[in-house]
C-alpha atoms as a PDB file:
ATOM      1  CA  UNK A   1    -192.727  37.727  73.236  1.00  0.00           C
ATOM      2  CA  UNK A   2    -189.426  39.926  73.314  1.00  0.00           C
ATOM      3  CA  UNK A   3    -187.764  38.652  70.691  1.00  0.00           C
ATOM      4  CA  UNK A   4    -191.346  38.279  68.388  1.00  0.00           C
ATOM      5  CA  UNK A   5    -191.380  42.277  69.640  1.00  0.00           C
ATOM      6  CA  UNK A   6    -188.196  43.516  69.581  1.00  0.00           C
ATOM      7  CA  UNK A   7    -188.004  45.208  66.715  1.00  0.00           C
ATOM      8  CA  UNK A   8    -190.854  47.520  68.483  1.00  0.00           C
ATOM      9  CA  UNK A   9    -189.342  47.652  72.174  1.00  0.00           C
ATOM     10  CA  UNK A  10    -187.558  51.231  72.740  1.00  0.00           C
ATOM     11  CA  UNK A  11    -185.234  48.926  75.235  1.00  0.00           C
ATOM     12  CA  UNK A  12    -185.345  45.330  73.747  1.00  0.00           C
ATOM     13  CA  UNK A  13    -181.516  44.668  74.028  1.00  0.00           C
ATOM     14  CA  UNK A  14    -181.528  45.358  77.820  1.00  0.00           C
ATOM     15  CA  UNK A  15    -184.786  43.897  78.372  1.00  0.00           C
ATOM     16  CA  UNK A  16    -184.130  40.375  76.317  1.00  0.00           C
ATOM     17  CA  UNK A  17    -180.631  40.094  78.589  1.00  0.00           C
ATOM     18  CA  UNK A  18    -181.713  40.940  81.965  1.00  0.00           C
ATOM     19  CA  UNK A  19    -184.596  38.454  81.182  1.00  0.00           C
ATOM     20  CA  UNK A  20    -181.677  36.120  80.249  1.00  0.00           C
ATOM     21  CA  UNK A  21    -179.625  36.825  83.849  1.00  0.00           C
ATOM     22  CA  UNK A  22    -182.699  36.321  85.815  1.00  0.00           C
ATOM     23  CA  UNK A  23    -183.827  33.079  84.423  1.00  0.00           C
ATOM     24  CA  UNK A  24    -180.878  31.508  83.756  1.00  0.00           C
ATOM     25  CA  UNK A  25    -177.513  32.953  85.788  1.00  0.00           C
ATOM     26  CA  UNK A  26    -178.311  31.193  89.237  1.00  0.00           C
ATOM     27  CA  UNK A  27    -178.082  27.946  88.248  1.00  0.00           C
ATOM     28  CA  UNK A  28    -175.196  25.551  88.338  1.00  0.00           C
ATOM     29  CA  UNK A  29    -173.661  24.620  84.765  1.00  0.00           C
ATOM     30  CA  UNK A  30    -173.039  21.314  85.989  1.00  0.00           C
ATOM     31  CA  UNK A  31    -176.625  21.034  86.246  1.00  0.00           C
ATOM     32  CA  UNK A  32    -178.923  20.765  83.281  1.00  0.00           C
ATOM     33  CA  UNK A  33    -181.950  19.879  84.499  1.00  0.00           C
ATOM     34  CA  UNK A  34    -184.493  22.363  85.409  1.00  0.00           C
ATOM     35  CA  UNK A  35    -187.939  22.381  86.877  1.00  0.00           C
ATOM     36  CA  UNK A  36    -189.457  25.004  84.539  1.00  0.00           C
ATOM     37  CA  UNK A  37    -191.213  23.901  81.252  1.00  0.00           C
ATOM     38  CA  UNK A  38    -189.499  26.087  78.248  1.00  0.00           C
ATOM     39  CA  UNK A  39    -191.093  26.413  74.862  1.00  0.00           C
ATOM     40  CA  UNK A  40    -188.656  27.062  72.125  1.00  0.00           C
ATOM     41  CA  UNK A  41    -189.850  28.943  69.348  1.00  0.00           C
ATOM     42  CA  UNK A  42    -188.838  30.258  65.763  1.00  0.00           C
ATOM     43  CA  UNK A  43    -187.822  33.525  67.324  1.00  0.00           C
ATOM     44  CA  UNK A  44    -185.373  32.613  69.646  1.00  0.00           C
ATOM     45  CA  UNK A  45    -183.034  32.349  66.812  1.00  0.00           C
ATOM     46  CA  UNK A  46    -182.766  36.143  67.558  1.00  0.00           C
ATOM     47  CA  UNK A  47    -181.200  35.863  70.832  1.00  0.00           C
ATOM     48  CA  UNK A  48    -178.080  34.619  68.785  1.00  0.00           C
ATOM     49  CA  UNK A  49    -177.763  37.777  67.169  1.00  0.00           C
ATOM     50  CA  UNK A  50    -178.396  40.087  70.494  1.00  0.00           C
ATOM     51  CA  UNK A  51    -176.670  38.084  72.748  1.00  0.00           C
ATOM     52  CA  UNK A  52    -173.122  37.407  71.206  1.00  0.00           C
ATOM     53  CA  UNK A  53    -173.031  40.851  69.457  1.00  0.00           C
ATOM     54  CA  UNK A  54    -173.399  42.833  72.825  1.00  0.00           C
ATOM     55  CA  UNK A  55    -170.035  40.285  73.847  1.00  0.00           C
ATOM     56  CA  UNK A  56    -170.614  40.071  77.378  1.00  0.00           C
ATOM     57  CA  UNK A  57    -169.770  36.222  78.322  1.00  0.00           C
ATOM     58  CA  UNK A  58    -171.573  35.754  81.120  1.00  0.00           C
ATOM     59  CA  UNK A  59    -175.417  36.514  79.232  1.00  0.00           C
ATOM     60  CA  UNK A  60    -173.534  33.869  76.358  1.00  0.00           C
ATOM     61  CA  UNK A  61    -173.716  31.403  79.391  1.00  0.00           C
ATOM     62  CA  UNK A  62    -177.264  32.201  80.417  1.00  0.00           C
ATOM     63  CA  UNK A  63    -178.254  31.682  76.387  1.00  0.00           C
ATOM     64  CA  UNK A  64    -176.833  27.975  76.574  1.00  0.00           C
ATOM     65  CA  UNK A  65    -178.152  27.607  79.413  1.00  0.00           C
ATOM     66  CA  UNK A  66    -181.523  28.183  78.836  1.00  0.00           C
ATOM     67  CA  UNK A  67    -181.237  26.640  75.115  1.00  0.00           C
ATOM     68  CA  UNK A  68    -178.938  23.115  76.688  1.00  0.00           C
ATOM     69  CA  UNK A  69    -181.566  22.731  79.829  1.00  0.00           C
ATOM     70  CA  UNK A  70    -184.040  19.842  79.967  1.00  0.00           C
ATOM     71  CA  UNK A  71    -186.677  18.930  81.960  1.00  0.00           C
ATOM     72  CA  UNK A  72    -189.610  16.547  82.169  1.00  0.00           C
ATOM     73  CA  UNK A  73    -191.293  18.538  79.914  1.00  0.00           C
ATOM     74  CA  UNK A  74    -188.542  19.732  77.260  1.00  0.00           C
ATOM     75  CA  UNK A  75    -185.283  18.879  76.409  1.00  0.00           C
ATOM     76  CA  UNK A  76    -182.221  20.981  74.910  1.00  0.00           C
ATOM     77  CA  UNK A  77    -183.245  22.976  71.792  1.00  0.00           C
ATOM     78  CA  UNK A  78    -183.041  21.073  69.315  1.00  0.00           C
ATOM     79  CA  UNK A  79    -181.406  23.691  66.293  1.00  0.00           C
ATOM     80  CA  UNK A  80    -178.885  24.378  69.232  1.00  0.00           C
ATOM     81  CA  UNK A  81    -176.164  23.847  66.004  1.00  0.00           C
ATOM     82  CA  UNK A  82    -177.517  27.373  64.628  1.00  0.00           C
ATOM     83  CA  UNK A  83    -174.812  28.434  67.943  1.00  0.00           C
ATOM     84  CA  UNK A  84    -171.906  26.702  66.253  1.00  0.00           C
ATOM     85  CA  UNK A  85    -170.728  29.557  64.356  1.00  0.00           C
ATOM     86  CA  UNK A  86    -170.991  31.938  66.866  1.00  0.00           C
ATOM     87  CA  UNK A  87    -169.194  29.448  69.619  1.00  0.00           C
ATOM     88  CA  UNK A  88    -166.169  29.209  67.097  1.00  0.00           C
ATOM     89  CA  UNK A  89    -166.065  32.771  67.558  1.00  0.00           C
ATOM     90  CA  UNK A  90    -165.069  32.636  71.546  1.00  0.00           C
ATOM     91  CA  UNK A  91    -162.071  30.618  70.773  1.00  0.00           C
ATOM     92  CA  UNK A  92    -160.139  33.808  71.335  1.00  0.00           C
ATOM     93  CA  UNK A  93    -160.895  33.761  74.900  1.00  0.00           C
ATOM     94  CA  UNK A  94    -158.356  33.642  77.058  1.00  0.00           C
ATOM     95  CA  UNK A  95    -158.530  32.873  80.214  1.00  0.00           C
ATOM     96  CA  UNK A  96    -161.614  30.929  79.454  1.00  0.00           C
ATOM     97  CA  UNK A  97    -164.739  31.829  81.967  1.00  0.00           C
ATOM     98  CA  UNK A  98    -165.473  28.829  83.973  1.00  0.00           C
ATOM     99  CA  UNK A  99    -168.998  28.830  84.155  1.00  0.00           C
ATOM    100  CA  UNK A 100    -168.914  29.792  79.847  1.00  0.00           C
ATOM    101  CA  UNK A 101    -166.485  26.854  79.827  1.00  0.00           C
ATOM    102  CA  UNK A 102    -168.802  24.150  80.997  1.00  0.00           C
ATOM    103  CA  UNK A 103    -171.621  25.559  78.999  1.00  0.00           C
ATOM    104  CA  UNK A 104    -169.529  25.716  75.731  1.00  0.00           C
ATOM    105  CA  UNK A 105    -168.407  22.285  76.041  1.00  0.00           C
ATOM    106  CA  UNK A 106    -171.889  20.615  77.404  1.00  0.00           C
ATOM    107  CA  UNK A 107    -173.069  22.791  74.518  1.00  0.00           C
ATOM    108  CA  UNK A 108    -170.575  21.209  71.975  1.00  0.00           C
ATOM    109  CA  UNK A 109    -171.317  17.732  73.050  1.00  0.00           C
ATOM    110  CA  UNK A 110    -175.251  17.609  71.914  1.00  0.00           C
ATOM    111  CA  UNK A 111    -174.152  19.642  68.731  1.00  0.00           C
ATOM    112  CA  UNK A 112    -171.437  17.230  67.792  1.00  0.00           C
ATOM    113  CA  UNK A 113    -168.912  17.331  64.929  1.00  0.00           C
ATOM    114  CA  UNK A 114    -171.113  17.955  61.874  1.00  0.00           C
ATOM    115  CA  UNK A 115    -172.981  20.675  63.287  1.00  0.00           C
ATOM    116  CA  UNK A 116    -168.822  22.634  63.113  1.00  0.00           C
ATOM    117  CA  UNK A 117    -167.535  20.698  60.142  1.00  0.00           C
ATOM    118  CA  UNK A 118    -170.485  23.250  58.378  1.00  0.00           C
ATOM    119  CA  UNK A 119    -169.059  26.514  59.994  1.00  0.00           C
ATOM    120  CA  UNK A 120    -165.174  25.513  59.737  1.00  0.00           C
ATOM    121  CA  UNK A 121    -163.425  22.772  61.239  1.00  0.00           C
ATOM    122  CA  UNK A 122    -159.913  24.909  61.875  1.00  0.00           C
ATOM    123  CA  UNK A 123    -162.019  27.285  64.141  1.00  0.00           C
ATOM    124  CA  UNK A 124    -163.565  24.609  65.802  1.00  0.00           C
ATOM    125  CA  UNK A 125    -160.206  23.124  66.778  1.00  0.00           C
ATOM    126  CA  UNK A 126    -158.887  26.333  67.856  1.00  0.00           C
ATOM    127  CA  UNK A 127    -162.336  26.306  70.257  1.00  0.00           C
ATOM    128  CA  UNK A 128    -161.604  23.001  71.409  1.00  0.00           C
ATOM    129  CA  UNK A 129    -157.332  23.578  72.428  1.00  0.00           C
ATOM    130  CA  UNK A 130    -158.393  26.464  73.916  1.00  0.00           C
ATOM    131  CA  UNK A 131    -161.235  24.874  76.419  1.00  0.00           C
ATOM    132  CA  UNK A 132    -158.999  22.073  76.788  1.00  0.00           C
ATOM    133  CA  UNK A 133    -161.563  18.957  77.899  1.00  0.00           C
ATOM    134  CA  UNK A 134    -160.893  16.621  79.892  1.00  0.00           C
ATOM    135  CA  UNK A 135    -163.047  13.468  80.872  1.00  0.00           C
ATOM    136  CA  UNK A 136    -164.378  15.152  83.909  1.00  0.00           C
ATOM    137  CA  UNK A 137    -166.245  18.104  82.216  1.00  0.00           C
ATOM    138  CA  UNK A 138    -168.317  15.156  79.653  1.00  0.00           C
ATOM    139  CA  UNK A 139    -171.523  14.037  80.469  1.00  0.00           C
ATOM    140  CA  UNK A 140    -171.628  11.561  77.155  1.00  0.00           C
ATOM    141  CA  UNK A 141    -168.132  10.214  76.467  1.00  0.00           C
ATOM    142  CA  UNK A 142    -168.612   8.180  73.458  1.00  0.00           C
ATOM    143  CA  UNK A 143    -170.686  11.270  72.006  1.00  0.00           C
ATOM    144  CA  UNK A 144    -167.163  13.588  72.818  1.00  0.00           C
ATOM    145  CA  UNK A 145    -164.972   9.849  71.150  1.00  0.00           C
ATOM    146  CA  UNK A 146    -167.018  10.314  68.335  1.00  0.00           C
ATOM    147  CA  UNK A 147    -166.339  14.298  67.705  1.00  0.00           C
ATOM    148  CA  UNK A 148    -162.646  13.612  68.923  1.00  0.00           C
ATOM    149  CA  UNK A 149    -162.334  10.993  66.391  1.00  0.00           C
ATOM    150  CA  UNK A 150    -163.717  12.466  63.235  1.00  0.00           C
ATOM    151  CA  UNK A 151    -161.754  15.625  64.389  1.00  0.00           C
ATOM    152  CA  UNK A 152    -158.419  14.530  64.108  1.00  0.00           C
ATOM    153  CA  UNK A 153    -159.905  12.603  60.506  1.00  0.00           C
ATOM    154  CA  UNK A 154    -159.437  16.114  59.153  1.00  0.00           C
ATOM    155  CA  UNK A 155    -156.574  17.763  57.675  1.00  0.00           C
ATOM    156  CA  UNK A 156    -156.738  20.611  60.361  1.00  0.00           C
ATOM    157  CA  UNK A 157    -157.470  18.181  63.337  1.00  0.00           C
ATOM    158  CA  UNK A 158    -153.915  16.155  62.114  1.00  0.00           C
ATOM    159  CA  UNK A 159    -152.160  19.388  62.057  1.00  0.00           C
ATOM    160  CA  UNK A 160    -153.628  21.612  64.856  1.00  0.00           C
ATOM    161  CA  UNK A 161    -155.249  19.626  67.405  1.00  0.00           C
ATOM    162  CA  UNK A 162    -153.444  19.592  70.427  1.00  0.00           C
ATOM    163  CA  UNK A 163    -151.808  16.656  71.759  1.00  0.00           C
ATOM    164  CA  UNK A 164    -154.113  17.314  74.707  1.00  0.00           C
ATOM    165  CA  UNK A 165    -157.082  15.546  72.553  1.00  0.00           C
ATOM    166  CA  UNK A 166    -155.431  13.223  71.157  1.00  0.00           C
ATOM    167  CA  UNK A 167    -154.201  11.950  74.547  1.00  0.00           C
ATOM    168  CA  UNK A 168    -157.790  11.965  75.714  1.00  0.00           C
ATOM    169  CA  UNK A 169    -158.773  10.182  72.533  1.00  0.00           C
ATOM    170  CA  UNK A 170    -156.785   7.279  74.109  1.00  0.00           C
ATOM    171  CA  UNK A 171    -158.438   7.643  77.444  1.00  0.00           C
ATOM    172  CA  UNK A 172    -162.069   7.594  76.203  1.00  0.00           C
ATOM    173  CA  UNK A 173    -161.186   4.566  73.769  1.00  0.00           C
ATOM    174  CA  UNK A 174    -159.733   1.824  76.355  1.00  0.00           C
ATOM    175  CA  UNK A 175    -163.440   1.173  77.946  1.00  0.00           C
ATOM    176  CA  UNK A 176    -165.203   2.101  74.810  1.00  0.00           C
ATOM    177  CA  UNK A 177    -163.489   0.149  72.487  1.00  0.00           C
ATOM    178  CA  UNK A 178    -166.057  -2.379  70.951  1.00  0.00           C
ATOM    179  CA  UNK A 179    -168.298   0.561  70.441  1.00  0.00           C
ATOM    180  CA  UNK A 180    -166.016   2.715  68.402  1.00  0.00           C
ATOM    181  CA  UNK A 181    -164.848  -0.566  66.707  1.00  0.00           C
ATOM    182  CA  UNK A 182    -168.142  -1.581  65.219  1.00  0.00           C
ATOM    183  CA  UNK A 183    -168.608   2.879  64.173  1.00  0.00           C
ATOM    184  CA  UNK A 184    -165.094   3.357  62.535  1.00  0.00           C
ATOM    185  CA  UNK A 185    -162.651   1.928  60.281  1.00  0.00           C
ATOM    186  CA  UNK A 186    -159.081   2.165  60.675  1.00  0.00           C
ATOM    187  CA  UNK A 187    -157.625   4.679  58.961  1.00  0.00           C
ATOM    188  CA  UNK A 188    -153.646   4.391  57.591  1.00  0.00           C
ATOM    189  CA  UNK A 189    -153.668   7.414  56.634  1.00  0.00           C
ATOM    190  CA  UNK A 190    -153.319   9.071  59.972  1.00  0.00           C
ATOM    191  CA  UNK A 191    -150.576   7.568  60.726  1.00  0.00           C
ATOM    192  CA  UNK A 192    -149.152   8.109  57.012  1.00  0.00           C
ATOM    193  CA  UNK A 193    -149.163  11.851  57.789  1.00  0.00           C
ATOM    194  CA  UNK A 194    -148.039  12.234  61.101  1.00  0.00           C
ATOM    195  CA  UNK A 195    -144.812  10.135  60.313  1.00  0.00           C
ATOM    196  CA  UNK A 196    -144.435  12.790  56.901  1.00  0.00           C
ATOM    197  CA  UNK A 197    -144.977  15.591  59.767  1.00  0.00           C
ATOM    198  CA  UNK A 198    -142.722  13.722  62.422  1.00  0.00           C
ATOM    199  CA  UNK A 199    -145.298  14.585  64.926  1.00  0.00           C
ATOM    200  CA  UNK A 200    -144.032  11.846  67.599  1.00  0.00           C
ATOM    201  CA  UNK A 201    -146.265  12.617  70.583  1.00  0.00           C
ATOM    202  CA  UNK A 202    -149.112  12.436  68.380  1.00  0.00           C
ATOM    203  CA  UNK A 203    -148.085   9.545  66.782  1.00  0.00           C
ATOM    204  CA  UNK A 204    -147.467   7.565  69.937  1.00  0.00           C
ATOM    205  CA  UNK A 205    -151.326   8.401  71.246  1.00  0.00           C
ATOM    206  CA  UNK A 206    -152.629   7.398  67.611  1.00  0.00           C
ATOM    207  CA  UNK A 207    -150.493   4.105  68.208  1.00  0.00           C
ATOM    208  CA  UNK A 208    -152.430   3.450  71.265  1.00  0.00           C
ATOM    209  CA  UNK A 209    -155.799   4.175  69.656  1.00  0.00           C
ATOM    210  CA  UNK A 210    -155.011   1.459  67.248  1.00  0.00           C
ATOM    211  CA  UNK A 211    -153.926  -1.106  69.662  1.00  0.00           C
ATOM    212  CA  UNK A 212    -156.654  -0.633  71.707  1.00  0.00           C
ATOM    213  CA  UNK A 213    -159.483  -0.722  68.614  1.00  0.00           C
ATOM    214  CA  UNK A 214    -158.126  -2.224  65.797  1.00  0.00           C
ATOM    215  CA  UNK A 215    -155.252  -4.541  67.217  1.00  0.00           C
ATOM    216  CA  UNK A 216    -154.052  -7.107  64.640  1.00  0.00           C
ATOM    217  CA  UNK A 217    -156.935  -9.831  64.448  1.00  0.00           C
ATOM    218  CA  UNK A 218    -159.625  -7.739  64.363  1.00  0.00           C
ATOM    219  CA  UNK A 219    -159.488  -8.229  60.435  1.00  0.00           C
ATOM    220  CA  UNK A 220    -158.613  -4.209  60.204  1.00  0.00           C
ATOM    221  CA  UNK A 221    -154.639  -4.171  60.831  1.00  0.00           C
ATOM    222  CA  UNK A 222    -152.080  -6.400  60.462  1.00  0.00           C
ATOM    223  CA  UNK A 223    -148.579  -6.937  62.375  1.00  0.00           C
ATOM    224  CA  UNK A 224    -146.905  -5.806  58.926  1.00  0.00           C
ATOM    225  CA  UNK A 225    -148.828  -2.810  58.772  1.00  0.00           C
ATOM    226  CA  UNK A 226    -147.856  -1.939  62.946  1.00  0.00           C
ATOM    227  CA  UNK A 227    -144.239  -2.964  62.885  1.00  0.00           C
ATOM    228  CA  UNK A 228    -142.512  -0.587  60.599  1.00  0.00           C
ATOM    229  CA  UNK A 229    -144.238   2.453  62.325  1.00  0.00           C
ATOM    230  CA  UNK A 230    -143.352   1.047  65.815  1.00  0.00           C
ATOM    231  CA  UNK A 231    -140.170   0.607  64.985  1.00  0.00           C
ATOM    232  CA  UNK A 232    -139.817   4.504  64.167  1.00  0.00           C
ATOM    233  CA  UNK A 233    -141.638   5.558  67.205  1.00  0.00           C
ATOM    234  CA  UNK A 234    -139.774   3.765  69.436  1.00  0.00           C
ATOM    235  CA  UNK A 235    -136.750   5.176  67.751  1.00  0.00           C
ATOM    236  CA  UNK A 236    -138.110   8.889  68.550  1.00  0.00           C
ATOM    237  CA  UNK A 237    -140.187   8.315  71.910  1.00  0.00           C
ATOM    238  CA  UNK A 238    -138.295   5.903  73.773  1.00  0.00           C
ATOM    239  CA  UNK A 239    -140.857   5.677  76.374  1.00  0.00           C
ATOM    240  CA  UNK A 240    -143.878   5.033  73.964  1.00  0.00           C
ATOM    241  CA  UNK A 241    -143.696   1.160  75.157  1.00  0.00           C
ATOM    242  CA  UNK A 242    -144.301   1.921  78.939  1.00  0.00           C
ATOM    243  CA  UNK A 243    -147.325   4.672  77.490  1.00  0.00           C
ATOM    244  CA  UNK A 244    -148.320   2.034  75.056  1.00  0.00           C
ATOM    245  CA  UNK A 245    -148.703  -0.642  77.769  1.00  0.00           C
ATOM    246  CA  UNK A 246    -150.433   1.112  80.244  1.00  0.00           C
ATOM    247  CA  UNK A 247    -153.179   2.545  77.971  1.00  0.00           C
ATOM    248  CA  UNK A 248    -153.859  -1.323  77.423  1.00  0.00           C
ATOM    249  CA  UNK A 249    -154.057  -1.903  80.736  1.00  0.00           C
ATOM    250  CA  UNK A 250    -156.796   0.599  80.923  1.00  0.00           C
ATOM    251  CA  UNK A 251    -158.860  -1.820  79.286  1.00  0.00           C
ATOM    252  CA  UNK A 252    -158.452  -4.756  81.904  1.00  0.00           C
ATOM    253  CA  UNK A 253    -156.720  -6.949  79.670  1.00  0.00           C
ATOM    254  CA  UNK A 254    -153.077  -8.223  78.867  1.00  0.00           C
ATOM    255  CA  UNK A 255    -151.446  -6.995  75.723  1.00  0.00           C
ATOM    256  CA  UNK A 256    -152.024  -8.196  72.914  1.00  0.00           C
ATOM    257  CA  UNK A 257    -149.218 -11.252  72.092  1.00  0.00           C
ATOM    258  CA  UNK A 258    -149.018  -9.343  68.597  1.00  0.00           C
ATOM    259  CA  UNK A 259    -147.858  -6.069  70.771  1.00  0.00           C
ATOM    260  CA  UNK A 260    -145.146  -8.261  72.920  1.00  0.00           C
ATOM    261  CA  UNK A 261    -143.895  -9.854  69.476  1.00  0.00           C
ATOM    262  CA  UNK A 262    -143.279  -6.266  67.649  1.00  0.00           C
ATOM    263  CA  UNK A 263    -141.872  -4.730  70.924  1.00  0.00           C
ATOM    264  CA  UNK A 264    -139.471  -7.500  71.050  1.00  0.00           C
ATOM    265  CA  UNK A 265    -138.524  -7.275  67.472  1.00  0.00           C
ATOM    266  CA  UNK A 266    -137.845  -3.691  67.079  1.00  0.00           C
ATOM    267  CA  UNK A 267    -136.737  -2.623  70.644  1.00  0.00           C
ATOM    268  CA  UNK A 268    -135.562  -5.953  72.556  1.00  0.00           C
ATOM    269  CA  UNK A 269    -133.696  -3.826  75.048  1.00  0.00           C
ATOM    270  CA  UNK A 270    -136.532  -2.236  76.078  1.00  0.00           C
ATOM    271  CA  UNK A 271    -138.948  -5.185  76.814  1.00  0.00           C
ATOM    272  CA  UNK A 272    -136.013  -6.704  78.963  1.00  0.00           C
ATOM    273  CA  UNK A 273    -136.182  -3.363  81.108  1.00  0.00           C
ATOM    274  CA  UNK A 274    -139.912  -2.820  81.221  1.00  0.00           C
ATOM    275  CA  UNK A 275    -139.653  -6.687  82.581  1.00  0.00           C
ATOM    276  CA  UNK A 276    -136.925  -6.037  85.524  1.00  0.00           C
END
């Protein structure tokens, strides 16, 4: 009724955010489930406008709250992307709030990657080095190995994204590795443009995103395509075998024989140590 009002309300500002704090400020982020039926309508889209132009952080966390809460009777509001513009603009923050933290990045997750690649994906990878995620604040991971991977797809997730990501990229991929098998394709290109960059960290995780989803014999890569670039990482990152290996491991199985055969071919020294 406030925001279908407030054009009319002497004190609608105040009113809509104190409404805000005490609905919405008491309960844990971690939390998203209320017991309280809510009934978005077309004029909540105002609170966008009041709420992140008055700039306080904390009534930005009761919004997402109240708009990523579900209950038996409602779930999270479903234009919640109409925030993604808006969310791009807290990237600046610095230290990050931790109760805005969890609500930004619970809030990113049921928006996912297309609802930013509209609004600008630089700013949205800006948002996400600053947050810095980590498996522990994820509630869906293959939904956050899904934005993570068409992220770094871009131009601006190649060159910006922090190593961070693509480090957790790896982590999220060992158990879900069929999945994001049978939903992406490998891309050479990736790996094209970090070795033109000489990005080596990033290279190295990308190297273990590959092994663990498109190893040779999946019909996607080839040892010809793997051993050229191996060769050069190992060159740079001398410990990308013993990073390499234990990602694998991650996934309960033995590397693959096609992994053993390029190690041994362009850094025998190094197998005979990781052996010893």
């Amino acid at each position: 009724m406030m925001c279908e009002n407030y054009s009319s309300l002497a004190d609608g500002k105040n009113l809509v955010l104190t409404t805000l704090e005490l609905g919405f400020r008491h309960f844990d982020p971690q939390n998203d489930w209320v017991e309280a039926k809510l009934t978005h309508t077309e004029h909540h889209q105002a609170l966008l406008g009041i709420v992140f132009e008055d700039g306080d952080t904390e009534a930005v966390g009761d919004l997402l709250y109240a708009w990523t809460s579900k209950s038996i009777s409602h779930g999270p509001y479903t234009s919640l992307a109409v925030c993604a513009g808006h969310l791009i603009s807290l990237h600046h923050l610095q230290p990050f709030p931790s109760r805005l933290r969890q609500l930004v990045i619970h809030s990113i997750e049921l928006i996912g990657y297309q609802g930013f690649e509209q609004v600008g994906v630089e700013g949205f990878v800006q948002l996400l080095n600053n947050l810095c995620v980590s498996v522990q604040d994820m509630d869906n991971r293959f939904q956050w190995a899904k934005l993570l991977m068409n992220t770094l797809q871009s131009p601006e997730g190649i060159q910006c994204l922090s190593c961070q990501h693509w480090e957790l990229l790896v982590e999220l991929a060992a158990p879900l590795s069929l999945s994001l098998r049978s939903s992406y394709s490998y891309d050479p290109q990736i790996i094209v443009s970090l070795k033109e960059a000489q990005v080596w960290d990033k290279l190295e995780c990308w190297m273990g995103v590959v092994w663990i989803i498109w190893p040779p014999g999946t019909g996607e890569t080839t040892e010809e395509d793997l051993e050229e670039v191996m060769e050069l990482l190992f060159h740079w990152r001398p410990g990308a075998l013993q990073r390499l290996n234990w990602w694998m491991e991650q996934c309960n199985e033995e590397s693959p024989e096609s992994f053993q055969q390029i190690c041994r071919q362009t850094c025998p020294e190094m197998v005979q140590q990781d052996t010893k």
